[in-house]
Protein backbone atom coordinates (compact mmCIF):
# COMPACT_ATOMS: atom_id res chain seq x y z
CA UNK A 1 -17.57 31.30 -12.21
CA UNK A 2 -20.77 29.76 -10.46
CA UNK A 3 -23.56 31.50 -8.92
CA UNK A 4 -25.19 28.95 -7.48
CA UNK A 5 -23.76 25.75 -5.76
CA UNK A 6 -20.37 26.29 -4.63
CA UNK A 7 -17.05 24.61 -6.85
CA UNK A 8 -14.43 23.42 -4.69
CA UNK A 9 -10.95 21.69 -5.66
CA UNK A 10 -9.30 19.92 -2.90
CA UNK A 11 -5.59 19.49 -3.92
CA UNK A 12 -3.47 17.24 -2.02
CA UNK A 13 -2.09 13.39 -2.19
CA UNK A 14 0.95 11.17 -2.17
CA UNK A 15 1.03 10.32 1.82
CA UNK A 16 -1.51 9.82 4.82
CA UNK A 17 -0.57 13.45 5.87
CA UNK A 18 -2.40 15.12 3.11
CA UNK A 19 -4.87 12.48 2.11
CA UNK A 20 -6.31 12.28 5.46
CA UNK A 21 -7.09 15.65 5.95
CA UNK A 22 -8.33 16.33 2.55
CA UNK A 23 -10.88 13.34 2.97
CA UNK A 24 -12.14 14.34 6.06
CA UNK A 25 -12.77 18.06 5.01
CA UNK A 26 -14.30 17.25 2.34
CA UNK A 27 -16.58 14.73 4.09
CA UNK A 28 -17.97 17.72 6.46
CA UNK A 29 -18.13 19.79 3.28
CA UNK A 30 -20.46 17.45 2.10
CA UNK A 31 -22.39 17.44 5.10
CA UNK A 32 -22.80 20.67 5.94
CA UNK A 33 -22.77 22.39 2.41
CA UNK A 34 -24.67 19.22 0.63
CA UNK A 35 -24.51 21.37 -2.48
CA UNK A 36 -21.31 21.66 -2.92
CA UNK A 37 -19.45 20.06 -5.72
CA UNK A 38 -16.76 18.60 -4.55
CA UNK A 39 -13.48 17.92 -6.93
CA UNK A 40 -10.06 16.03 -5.68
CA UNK A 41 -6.79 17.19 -8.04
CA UNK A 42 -4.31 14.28 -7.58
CA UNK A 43 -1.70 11.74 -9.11
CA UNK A 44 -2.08 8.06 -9.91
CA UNK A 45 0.56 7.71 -8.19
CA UNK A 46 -0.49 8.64 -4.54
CA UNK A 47 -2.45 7.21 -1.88
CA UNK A 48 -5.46 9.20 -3.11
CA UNK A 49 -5.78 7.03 -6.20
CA UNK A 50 -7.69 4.98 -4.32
CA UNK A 51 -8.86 6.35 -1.38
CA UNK A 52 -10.77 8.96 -2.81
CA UNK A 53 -13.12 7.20 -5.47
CA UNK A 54 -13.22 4.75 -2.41
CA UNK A 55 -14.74 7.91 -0.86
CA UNK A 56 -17.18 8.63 -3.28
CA UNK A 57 -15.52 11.77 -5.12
CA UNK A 58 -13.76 12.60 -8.24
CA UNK A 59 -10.99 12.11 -8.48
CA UNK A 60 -8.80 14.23 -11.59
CA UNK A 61 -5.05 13.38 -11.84
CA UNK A 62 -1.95 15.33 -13.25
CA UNK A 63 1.78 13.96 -13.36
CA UNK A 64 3.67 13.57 -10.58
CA UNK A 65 6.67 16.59 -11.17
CA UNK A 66 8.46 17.22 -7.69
CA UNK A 67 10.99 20.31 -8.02
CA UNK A 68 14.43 19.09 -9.27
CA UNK A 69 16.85 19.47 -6.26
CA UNK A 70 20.18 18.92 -8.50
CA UNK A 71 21.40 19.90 -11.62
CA UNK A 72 20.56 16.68 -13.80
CA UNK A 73 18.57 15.54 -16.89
CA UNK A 74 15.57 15.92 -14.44
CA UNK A 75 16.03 19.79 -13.81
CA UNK A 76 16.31 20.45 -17.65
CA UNK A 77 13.21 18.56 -18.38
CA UNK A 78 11.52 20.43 -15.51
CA UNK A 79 10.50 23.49 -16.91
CA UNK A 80 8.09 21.60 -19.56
CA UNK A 81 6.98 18.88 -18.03
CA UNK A 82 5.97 21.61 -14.98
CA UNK A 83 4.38 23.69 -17.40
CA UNK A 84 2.07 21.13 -18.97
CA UNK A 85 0.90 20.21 -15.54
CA UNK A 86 0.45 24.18 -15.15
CA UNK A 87 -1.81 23.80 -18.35
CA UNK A 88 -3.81 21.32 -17.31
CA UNK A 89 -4.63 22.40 -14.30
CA UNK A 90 -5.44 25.81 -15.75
CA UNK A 91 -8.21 23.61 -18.19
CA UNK A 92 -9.49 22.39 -15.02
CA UNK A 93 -10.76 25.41 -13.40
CA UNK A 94 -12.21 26.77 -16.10
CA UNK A 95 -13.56 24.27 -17.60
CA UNK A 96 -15.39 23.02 -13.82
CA UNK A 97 -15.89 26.81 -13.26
CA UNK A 98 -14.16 26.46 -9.69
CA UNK A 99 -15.11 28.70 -7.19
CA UNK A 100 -12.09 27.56 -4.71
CA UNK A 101 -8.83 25.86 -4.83
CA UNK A 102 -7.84 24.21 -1.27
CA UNK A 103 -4.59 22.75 -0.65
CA UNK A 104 -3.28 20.31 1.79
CA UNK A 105 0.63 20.12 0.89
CA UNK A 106 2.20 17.42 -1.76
CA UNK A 107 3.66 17.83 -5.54
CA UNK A 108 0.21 18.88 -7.00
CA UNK A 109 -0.33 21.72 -5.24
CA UNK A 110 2.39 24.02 -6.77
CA UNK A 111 0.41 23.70 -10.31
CA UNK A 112 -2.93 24.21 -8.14
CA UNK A 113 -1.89 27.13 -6.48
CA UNK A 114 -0.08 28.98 -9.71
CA UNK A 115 -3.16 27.84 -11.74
CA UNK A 116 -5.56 29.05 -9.56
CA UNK A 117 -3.18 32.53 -8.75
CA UNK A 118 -2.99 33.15 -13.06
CA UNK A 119 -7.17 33.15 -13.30
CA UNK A 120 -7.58 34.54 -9.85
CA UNK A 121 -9.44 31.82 -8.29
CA UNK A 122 -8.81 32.12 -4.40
CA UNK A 123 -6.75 29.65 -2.51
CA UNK A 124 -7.59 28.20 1.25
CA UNK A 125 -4.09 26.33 2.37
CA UNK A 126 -3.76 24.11 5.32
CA UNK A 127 -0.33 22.90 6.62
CA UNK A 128 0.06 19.90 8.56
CA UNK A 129 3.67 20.59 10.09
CA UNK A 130 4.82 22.96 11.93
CA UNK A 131 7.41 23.45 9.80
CA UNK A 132 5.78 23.79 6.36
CA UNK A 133 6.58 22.54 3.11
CA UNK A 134 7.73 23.98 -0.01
CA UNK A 135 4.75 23.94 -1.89
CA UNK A 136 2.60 25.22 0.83
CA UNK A 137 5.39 28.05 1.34
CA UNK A 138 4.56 28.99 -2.26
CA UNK A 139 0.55 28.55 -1.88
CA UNK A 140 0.27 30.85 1.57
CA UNK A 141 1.98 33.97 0.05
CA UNK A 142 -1.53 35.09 -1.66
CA UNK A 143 -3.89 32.79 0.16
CA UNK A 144 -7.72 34.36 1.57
CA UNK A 145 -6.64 31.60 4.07
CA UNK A 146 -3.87 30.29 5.87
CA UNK A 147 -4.71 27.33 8.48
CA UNK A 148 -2.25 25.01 10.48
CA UNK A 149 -2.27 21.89 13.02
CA UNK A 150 -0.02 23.76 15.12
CA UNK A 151 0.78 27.05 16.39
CA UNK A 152 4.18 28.80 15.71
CA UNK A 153 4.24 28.98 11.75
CA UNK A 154 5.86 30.37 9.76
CA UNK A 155 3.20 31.24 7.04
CA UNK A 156 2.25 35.09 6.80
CA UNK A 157 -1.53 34.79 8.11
CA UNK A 158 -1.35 31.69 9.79
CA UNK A 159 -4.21 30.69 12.02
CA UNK A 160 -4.44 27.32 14.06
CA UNK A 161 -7.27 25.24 13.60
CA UNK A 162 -5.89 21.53 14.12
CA UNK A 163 -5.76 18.70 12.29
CA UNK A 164 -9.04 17.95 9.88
CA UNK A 165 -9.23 14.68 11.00
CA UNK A 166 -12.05 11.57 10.92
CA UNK A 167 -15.18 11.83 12.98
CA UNK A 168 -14.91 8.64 14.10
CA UNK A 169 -11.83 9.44 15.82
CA UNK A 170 -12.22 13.89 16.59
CA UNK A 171 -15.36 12.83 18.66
CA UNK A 172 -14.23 9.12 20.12
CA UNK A 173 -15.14 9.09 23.63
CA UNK A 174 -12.69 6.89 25.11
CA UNK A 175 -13.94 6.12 28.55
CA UNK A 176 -16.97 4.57 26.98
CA UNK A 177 -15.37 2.74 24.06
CA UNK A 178 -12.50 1.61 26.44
CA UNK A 179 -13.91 -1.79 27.59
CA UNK A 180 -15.98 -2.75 24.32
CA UNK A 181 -12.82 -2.06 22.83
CA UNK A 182 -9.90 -3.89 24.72
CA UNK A 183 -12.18 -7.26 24.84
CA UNK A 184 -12.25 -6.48 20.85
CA UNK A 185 -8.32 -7.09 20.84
CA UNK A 186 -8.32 -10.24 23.07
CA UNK A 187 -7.21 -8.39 25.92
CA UNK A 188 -8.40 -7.79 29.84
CA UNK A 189 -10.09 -4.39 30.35
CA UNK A 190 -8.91 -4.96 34.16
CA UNK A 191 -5.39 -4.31 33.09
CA UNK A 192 -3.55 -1.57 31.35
CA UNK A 193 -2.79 -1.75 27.82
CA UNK A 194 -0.14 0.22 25.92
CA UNK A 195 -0.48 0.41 22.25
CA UNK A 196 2.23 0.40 19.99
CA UNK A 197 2.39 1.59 16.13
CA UNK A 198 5.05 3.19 14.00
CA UNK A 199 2.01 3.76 11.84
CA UNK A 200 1.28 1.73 8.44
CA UNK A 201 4.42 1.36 7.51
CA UNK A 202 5.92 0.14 10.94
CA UNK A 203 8.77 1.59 12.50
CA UNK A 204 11.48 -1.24 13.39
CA UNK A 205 13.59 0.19 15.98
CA UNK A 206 9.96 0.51 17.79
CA UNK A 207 9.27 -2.68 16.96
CA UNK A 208 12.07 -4.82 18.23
CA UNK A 209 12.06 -2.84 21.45
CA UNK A 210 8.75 -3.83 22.14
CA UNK A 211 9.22 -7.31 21.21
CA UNK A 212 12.18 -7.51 23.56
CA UNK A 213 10.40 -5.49 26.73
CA UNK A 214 6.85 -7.57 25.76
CA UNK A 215 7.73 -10.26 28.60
CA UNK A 216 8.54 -7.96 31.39
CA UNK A 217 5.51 -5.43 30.78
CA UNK A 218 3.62 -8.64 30.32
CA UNK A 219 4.86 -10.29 33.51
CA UNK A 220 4.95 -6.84 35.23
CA UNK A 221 0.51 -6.80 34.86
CA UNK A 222 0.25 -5.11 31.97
CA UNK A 223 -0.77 -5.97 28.42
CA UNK A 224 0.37 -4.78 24.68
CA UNK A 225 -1.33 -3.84 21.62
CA UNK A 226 1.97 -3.61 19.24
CA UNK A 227 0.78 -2.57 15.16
CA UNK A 228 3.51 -3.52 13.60
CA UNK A 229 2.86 -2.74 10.35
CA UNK A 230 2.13 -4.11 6.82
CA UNK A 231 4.46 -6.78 6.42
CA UNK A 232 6.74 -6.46 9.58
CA UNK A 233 5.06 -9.35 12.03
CA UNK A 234 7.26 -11.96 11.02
CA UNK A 235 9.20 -13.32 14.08
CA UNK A 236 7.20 -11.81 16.66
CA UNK A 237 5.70 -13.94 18.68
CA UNK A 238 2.24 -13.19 20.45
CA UNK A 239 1.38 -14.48 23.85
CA UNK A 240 -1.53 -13.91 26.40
CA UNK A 241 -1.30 -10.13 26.99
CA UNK A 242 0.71 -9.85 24.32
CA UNK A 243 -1.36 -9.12 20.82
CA UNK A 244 0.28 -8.39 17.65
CA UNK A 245 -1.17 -6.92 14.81
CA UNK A 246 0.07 -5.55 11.44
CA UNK A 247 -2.25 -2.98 10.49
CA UNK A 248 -5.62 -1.54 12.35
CA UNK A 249 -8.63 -0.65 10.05
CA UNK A 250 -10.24 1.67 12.89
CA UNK A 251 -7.62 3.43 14.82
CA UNK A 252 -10.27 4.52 17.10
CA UNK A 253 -10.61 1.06 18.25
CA UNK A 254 -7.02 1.13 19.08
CA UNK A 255 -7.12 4.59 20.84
CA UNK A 256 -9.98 3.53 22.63
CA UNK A 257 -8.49 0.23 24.04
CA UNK A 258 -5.18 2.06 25.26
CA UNK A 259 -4.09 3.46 27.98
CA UNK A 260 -0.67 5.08 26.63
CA UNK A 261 1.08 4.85 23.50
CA UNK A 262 4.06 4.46 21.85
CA UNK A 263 4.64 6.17 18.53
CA UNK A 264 6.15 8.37 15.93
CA UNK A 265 5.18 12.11 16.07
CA UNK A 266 3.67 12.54 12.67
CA UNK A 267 1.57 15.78 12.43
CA UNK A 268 -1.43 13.55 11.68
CA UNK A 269 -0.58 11.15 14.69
CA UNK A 270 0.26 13.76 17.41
CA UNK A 271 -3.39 15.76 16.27
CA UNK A 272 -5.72 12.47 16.72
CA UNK A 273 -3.91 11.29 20.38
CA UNK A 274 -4.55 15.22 21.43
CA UNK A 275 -8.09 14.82 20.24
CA UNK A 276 -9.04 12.22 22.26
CA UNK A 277 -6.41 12.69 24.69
CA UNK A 278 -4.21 9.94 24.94
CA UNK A 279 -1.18 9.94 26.74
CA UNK A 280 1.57 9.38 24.90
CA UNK A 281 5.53 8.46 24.30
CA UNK A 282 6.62 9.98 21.50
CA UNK A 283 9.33 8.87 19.06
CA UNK A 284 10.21 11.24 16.55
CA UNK A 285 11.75 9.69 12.86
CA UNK A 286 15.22 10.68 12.90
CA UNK A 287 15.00 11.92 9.12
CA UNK A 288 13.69 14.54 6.84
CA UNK A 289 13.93 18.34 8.19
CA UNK A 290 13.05 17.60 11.60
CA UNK A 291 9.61 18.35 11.67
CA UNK A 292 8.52 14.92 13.83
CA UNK A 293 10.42 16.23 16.88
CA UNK A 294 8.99 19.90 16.54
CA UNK A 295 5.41 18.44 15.83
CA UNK A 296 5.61 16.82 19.11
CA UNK A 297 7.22 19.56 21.53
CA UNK A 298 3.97 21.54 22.07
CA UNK A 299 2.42 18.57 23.48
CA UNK A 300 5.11 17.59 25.62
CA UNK A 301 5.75 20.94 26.55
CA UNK A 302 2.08 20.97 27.90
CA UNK A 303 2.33 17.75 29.91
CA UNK A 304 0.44 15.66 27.72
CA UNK A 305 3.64 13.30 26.65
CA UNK A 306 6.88 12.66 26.40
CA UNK A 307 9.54 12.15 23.96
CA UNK A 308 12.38 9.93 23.16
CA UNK A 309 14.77 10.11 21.32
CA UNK A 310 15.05 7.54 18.40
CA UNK A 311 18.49 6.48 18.76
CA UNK A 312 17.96 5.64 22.37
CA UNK A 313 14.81 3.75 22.55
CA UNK A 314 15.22 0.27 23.33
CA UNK A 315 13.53 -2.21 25.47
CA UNK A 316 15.80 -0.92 28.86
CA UNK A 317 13.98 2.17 28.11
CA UNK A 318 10.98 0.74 28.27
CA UNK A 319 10.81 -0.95 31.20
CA UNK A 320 12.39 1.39 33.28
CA UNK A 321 10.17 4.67 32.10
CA UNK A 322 7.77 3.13 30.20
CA UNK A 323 6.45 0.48 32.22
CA UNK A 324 5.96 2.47 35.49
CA UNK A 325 4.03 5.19 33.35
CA UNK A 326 1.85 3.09 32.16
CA UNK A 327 1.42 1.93 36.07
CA UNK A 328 1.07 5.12 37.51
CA UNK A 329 -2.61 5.73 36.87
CA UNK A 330 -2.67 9.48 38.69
CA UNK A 331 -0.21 10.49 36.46
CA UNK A 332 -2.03 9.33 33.27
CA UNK A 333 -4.94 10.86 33.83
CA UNK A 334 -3.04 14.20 34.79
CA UNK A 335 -1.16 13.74 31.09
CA UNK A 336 -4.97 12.78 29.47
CA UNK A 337 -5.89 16.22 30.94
CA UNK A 338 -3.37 18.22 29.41
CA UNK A 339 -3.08 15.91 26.13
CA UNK A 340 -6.89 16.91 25.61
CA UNK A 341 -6.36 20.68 26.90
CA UNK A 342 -4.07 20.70 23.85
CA UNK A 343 -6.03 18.84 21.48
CA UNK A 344 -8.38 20.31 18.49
CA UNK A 345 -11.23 18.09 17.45
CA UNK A 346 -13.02 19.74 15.32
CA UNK A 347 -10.79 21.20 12.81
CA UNK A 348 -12.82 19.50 10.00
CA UNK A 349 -15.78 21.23 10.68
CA UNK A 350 -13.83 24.53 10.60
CA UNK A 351 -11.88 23.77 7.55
CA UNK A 352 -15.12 22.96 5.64
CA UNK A 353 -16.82 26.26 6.49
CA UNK A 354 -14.06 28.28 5.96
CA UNK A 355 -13.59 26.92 2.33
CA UNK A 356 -17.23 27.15 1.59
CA UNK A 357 -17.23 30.59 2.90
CA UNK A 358 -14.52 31.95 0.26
CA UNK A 359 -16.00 29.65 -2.45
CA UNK A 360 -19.45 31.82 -1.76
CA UNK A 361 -17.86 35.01 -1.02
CA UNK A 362 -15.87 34.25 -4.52
């Protein structure tokens, strides 16, 4: 292994959930360990393929090989296919004489974590759910670290840290980016605005609600930032008070410019509205395991939002509870209080130094 400069491997990809966090640790590894070698262990197939050279690290890709779930021509080519990925990942600590493998969830960390357990390369894992995933399940079990976005885990170790998130948006002041940033949007910073996203991807039940309730909230005083999503504008119809956008480069500048939102209850999501305390409605995705609707019951539990239910959003909803939140200015600071209370904003910063502390200590 190294003796000087510290060797880290930051394994993650496929979705915003692990990318995100990855890129921002390793950002405040590079800033506050500026020795460091930094190393990303992804797929070509993931959003990391090009966010991360787009970041200015190196990137090193193995096959994408998820865990058969039924008995099929997949399952029996499993074993080999997992194994070569096993292999190669193997190559790559060696052969990069890494220090420290950290994980952040996704298909390449079972390899990463196996490979690095076989030479006996410690692991730092951090889960983004509250529920965790598979791989990170197998990853915790002999990890010299085991850090989470939320409390209640069921990883042996687990400590919570929050969400490593960007800096742009851990430290966003709000208050003083509020004006700058509704004018930026084309709307009135006299007025309240409530932003709506279902993220990059959109999320159309949320969108056609809004669409529908747009006129009343509109006529009712108050404006709407509504991100649609890539692709899922079409047939929505903007008017004064009334922006539409598919996709924000800088959600700060949307946080910013709000007042309350509307959204899913992603891990990711939930962590950067309690960072900079924004009050919130969440909607969890009615699929998967359930982990949207148990990321977002801390929060709500604490005051700092509420939560609907997908199935009965709809634009009655939001004009009868919605609406009057978003007029009820006591009560929104009183939910910015607590959403803040709850929130974690530098989890970055304390993800980066506790990898670079096992990498040295290694």
């Amino acid at each position: 292994m190294s003796t000087t400069a510290p060797r880290i491997l930051l394994a993650g990809g496929g979705s915003a959930g692990h990318v995100s966090p990855l890129l921002a640790t390793a950002a405040q590894i590079s800033r506050r360990s500026p020795e460091a070698e930094v190393l990303v262990l992804g797929t070509q197939a993931g959003l990391e393929a090009d966010l991360v050279p787009a970041a200015g690290y190196e990137l090193l890709t193995i096959d994408k090989v998820p865990f058969p779930r039924r008995p099929d021509l997949t399952a029996l080519r499993f074993p080999g296919r997992f194994g070569a990925t096993l292999r190669q990942v193997r190559s790559v600590l060696r052969e990069r004489e890494i220090d420290v493998v950290a994980g952040f969830g996704g298909y390449v960390c079972p390899p990463a974590y196996l490979a690095a357990a076989s030479l006996r390369r410690p692991l730092v894992v951090h889960e983004a759910n509250r529920r965790p995933g598979l791989a990170n399940r197998l990853g915790a079990r002999r990890a010299a670290a085991v850090l989470t976005a939320f409390d209640g885990s069921t990883l042996p170790g687990a400590r919570r840290i929050g969400m490593p998130m960007r800096e742009a948006v851990a430290h966003l002041d709000r208050a003083v980016r509020r004006e700058e940033a509704v004018r930026r949007h084309g709307l009135d910073p006299s007025r309240p605005v409530l932003l709506a996203t279902g993220g990059s991807l959109g999320a159309q039940r949320l969108n056609a609600a809004v669409a529908e309730a747009a006129e009343s909230i509109v006529a009712a005083g108050a404006q709407i930032l509504h991100v649609t999503g890539r692709g899922k504008a079409e047939g929505i119809r903007e008017r004064e008070g009334y922006r539409v956008v598919e996709y924000v480069t800088a959600m700060e500048d949307a946080y910013a410019a709000a007042d309350l939102a509307l959204t899913r209850s992603g891990a990711g999501t939930v962590c950067e509205l309690t960072a900079v305390g924004l009050p919130a409605v969440l909607v969890p995705l009615p699929i998967g395991n359930g982990e949207q609707a148990l990321n977002g019951q801390e929060v709500v539990a604490a005051g700092g939002a509420l939560m609907v239910p997908d199935a009965e959003l709809d634009a009655g909803r939001l004009r009868e509870e919605v609406l009057p939140l978003l007029q009820d200015e006591e009560r929104l600071r009183a939910m910015a209080d607590a959403s803040r209370a709850f929130g974690i904003s530098d989890a970055a910063e304390v993800m980066a130094d506790v990898v670079t502390g096992v990498a040295r200590r290694a």
